[in-house]
C-alpha atoms as a PDB file:
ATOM      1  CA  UNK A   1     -10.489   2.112  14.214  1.00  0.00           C
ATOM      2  CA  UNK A   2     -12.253  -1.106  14.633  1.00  0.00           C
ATOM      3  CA  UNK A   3     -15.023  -1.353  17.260  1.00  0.00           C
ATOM      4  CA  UNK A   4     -15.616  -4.426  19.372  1.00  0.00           C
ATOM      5  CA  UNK A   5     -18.995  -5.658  20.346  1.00  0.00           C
ATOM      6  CA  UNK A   6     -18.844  -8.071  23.446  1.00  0.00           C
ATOM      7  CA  UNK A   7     -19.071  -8.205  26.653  1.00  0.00           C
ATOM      8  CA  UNK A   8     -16.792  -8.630  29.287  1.00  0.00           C
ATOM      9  CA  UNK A   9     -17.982 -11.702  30.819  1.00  0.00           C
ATOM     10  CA  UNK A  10     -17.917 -13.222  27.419  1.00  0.00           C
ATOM     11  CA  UNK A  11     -14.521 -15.571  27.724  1.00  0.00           C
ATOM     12  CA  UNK A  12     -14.640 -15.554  23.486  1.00  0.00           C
ATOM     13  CA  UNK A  13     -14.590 -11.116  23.747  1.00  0.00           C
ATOM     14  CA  UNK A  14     -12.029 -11.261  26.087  1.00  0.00           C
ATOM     15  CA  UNK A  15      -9.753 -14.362  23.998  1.00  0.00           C
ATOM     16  CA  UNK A  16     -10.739 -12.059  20.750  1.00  0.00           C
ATOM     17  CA  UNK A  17      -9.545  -8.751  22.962  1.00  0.00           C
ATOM     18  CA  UNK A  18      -6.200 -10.393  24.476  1.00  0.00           C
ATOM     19  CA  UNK A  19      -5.400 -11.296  20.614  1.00  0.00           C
ATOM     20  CA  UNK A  20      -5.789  -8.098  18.886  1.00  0.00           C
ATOM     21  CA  UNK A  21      -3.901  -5.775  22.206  1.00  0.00           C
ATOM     22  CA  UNK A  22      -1.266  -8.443  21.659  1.00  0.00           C
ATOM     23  CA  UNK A  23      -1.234  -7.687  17.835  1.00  0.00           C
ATOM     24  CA  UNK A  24      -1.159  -4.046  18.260  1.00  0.00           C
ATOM     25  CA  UNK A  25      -4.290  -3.379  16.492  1.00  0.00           C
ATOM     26  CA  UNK A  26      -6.212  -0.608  17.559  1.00  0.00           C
ATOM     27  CA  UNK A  27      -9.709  -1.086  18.633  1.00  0.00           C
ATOM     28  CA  UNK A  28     -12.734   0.145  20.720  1.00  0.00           C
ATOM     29  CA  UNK A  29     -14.178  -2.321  22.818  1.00  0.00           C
ATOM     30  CA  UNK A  30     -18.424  -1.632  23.198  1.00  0.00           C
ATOM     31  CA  UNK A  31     -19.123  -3.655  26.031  1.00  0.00           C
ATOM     32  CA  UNK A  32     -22.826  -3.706  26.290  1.00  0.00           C
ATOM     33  CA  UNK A  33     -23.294  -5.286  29.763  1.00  0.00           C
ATOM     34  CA  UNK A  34     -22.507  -2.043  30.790  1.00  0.00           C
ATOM     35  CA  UNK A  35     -24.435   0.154  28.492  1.00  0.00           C
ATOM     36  CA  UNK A  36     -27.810   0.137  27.054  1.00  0.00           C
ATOM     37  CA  UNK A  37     -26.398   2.568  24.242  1.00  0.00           C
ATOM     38  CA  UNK A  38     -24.059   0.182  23.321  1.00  0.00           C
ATOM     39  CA  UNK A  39     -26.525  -3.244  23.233  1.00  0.00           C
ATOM     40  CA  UNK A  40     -28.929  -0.465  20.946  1.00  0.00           C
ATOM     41  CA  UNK A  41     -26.151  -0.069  18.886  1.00  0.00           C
ATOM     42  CA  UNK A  42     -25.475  -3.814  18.595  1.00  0.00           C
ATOM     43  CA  UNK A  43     -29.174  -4.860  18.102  1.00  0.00           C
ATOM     44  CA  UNK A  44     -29.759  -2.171  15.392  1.00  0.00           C
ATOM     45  CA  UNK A  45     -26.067  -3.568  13.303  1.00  0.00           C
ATOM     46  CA  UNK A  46     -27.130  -7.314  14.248  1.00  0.00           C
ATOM     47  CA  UNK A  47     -31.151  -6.733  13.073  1.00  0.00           C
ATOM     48  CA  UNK A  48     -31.788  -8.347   9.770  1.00  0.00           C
ATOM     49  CA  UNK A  49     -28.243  -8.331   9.185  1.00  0.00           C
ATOM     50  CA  UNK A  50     -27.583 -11.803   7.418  1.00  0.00           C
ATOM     51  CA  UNK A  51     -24.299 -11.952   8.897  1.00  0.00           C
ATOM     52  CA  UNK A  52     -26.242 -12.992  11.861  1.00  0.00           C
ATOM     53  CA  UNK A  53     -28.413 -15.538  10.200  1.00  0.00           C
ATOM     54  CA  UNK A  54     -26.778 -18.535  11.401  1.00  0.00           C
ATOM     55  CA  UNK A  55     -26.161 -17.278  14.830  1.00  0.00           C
ATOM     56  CA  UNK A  56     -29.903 -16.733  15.477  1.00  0.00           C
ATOM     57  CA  UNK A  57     -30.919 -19.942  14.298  1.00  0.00           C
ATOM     58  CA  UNK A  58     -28.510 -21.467  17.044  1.00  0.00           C
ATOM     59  CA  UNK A  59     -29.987 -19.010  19.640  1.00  0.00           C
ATOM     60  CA  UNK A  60     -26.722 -17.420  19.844  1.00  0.00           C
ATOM     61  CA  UNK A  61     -25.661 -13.323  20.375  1.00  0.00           C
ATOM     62  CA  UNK A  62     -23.288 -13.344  17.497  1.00  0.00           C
ATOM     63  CA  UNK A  63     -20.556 -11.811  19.925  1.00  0.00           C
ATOM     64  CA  UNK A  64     -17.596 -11.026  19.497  1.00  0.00           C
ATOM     65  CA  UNK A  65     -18.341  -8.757  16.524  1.00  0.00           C
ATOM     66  CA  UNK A  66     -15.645  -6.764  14.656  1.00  0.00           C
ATOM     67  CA  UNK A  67     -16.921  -3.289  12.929  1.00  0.00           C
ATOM     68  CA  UNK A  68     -14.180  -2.615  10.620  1.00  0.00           C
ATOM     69  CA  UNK A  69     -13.233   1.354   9.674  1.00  0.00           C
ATOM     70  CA  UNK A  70     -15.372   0.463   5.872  1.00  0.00           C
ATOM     71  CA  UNK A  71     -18.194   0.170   8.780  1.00  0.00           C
ATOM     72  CA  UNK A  72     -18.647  -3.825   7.199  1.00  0.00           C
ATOM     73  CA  UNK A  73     -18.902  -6.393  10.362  1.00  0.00           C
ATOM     74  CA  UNK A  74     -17.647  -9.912  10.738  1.00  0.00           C
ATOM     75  CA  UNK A  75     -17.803 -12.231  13.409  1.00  0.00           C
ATOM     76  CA  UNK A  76     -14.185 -13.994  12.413  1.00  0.00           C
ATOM     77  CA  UNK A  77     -11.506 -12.206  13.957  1.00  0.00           C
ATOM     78  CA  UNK A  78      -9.269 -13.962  11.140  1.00  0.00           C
ATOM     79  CA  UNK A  79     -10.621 -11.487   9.014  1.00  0.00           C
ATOM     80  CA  UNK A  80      -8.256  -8.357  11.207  1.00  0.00           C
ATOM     81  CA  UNK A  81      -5.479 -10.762  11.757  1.00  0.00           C
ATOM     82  CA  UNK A  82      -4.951 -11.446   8.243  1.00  0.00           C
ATOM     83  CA  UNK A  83      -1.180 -11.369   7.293  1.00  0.00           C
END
């Protein structure tokens, strides 16, 4: 199952959300405005990861992030809804 990172207040998470319920893909949302767990779990994936390279150097979260089942991470939801 793919796992989420965002937050609900996040109008990208919920745009990225809307577009994979209406694709029928199965995912976990981790919404870490409501969970410390979940922002530890996000910080320790997003930590030296250089998927996150760019995003830092724009002062940005790097959210929504996708956590595919093979456990690699993107930040392009084109990459699920691939044809």
């Amino acid at each position: 199952m793919i796992r989420v990172y965002g937050m609900e207040i996040c109008p990208d998470c919920l745009e990225a959300k809307e577009r994979l319920l209406l694709a029928g893909i199965d995912f976990e949302f981790l919404d870490f405005a409501d969970s410390t767990a979940n922002l530890k779990e996000f910080l320790k994936l997003r930590e030296g990861n250089p998927l996150f390279d760019e995003v830092r150097r724009q002062g940005n979260i790097g959210i929504p992030c996708f956590v595919l089942p093979s456990g690699q991470a993107t930040l392009e939801i084109s990459d699920i809804l691939k044809d």
